[in-house]
C-alpha atoms as a PDB file:
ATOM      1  CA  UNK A   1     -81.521-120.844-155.506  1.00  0.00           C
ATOM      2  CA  UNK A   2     -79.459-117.698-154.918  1.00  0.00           C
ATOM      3  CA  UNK A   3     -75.486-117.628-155.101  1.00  0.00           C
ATOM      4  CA  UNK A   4     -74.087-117.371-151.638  1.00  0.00           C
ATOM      5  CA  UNK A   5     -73.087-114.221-150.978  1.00  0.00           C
ATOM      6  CA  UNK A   6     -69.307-112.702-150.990  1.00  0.00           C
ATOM      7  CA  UNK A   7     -69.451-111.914-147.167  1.00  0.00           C
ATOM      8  CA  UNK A   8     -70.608-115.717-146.534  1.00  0.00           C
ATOM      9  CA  UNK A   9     -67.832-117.016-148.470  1.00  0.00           C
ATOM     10  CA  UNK A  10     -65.296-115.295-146.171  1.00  0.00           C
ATOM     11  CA  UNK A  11     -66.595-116.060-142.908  1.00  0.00           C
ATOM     12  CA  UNK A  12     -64.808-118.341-141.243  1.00  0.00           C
ATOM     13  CA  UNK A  13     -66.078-121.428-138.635  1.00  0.00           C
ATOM     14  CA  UNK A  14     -65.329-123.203-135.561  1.00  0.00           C
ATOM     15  CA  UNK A  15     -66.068-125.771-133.922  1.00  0.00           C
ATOM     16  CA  UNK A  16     -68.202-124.388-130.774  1.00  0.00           C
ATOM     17  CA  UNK A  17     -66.627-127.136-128.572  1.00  0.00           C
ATOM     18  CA  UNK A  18     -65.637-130.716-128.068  1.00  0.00           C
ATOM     19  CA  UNK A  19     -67.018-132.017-130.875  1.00  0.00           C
ATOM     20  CA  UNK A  20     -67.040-135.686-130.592  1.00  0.00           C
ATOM     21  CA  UNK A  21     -66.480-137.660-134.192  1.00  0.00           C
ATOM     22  CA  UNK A  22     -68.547-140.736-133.247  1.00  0.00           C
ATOM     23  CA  UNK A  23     -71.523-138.573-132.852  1.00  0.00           C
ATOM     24  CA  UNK A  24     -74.302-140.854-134.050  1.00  0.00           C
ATOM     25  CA  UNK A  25     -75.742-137.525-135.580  1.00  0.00           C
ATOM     26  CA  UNK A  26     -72.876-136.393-137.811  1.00  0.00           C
ATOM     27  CA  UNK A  27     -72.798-138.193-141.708  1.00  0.00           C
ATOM     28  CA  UNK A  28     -69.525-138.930-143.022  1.00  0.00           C
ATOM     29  CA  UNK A  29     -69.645-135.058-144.913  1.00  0.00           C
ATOM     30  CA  UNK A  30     -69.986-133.429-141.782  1.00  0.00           C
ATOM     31  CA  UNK A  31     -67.025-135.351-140.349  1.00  0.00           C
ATOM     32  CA  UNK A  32     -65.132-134.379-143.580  1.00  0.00           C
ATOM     33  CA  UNK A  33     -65.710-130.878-142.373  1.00  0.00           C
ATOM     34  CA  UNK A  34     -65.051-131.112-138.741  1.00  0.00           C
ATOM     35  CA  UNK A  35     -61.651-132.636-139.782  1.00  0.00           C
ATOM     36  CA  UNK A  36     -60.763-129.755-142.319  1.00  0.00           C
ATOM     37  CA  UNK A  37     -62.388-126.469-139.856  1.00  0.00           C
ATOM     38  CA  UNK A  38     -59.519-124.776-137.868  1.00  0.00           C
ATOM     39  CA  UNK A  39     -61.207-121.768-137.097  1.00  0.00           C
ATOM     40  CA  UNK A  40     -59.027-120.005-139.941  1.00  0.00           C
ATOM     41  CA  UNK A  41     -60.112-121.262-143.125  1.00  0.00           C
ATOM     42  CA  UNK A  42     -62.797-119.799-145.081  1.00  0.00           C
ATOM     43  CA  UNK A  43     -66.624-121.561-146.090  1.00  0.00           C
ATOM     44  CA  UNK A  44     -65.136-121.381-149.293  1.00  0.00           C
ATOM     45  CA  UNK A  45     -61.666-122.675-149.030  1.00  0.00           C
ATOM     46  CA  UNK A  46     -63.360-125.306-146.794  1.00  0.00           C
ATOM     47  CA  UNK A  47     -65.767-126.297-149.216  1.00  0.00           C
ATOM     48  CA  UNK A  48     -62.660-126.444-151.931  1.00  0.00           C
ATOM     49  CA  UNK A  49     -60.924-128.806-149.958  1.00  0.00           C
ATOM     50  CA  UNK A  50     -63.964-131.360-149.233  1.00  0.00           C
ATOM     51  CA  UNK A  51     -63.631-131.972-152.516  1.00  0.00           C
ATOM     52  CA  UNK A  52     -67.735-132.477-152.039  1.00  0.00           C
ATOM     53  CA  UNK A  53     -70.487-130.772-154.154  1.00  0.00           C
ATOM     54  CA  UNK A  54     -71.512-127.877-153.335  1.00  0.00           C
ATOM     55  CA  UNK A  55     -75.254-129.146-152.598  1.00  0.00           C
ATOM     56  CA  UNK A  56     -73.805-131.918-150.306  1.00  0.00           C
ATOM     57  CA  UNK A  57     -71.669-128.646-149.090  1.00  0.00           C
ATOM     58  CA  UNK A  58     -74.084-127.111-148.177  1.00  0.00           C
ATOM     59  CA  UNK A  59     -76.288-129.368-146.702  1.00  0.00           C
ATOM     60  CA  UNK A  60     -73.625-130.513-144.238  1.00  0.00           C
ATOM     61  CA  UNK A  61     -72.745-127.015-143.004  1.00  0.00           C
ATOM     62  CA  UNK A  62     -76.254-126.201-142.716  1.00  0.00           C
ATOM     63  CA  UNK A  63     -77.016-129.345-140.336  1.00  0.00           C
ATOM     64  CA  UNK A  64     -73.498-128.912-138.513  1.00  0.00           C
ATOM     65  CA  UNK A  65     -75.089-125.436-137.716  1.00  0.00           C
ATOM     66  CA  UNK A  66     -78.053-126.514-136.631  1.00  0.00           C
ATOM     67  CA  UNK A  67     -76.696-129.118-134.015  1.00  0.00           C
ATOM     68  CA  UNK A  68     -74.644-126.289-132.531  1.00  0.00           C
ATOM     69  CA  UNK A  69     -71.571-127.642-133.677  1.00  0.00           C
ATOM     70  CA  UNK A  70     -70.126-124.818-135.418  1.00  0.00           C
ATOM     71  CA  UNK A  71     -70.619-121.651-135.123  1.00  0.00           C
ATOM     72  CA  UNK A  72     -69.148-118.292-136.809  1.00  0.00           C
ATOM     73  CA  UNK A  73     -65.879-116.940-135.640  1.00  0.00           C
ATOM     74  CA  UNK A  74     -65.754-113.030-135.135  1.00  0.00           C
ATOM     75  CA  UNK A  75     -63.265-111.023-137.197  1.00  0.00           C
ATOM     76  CA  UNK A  76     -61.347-109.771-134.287  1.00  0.00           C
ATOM     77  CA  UNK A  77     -61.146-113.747-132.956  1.00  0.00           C
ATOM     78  CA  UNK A  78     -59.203-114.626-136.128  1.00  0.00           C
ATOM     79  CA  UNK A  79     -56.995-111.987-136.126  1.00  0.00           C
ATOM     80  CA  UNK A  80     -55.782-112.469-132.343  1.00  0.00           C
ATOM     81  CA  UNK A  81     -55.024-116.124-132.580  1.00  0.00           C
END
């Protein structure tokens, strides 16, 4: 498996909307995530503070994705909140 790259550590996730945290769908990593994402934070500073592995990581932010329930924030969206 490849290292993540530099410009993937930095982005930077939201939530993409009411994300509810009894969702029958969401494991107890992803809800470790949802409760650490403020839109600010970086994957990797996010991933720091789980305290998870990066495998388990990984897997969560990659399902999260998939659902919809995050999605990438936009340089220009971090810097004007």
């Amino acid at each position: 498996m490849s290292k993540p790259s530099a410009s993937f550590k930095m982005r930077v996730f939201r939530c993409s909307g009411d994300v509810p945290k009894n969702d029958h769908r969401l494991d107890d990593d992803m809800v470790k995530i949802l409760n650490i994402l403020d839109g600010r934070k970086s994957i990797a500073s996010i991933a720091f503070a789980s305290g998870m592995t990066m495998s388990d990581f990984q897997r969560a932010i990659k399902n999260l994705i998939a659902l919809d329930l995050i999605e990438a924030a936009e340089p220009d969206e971090i810097l004007s909140e």
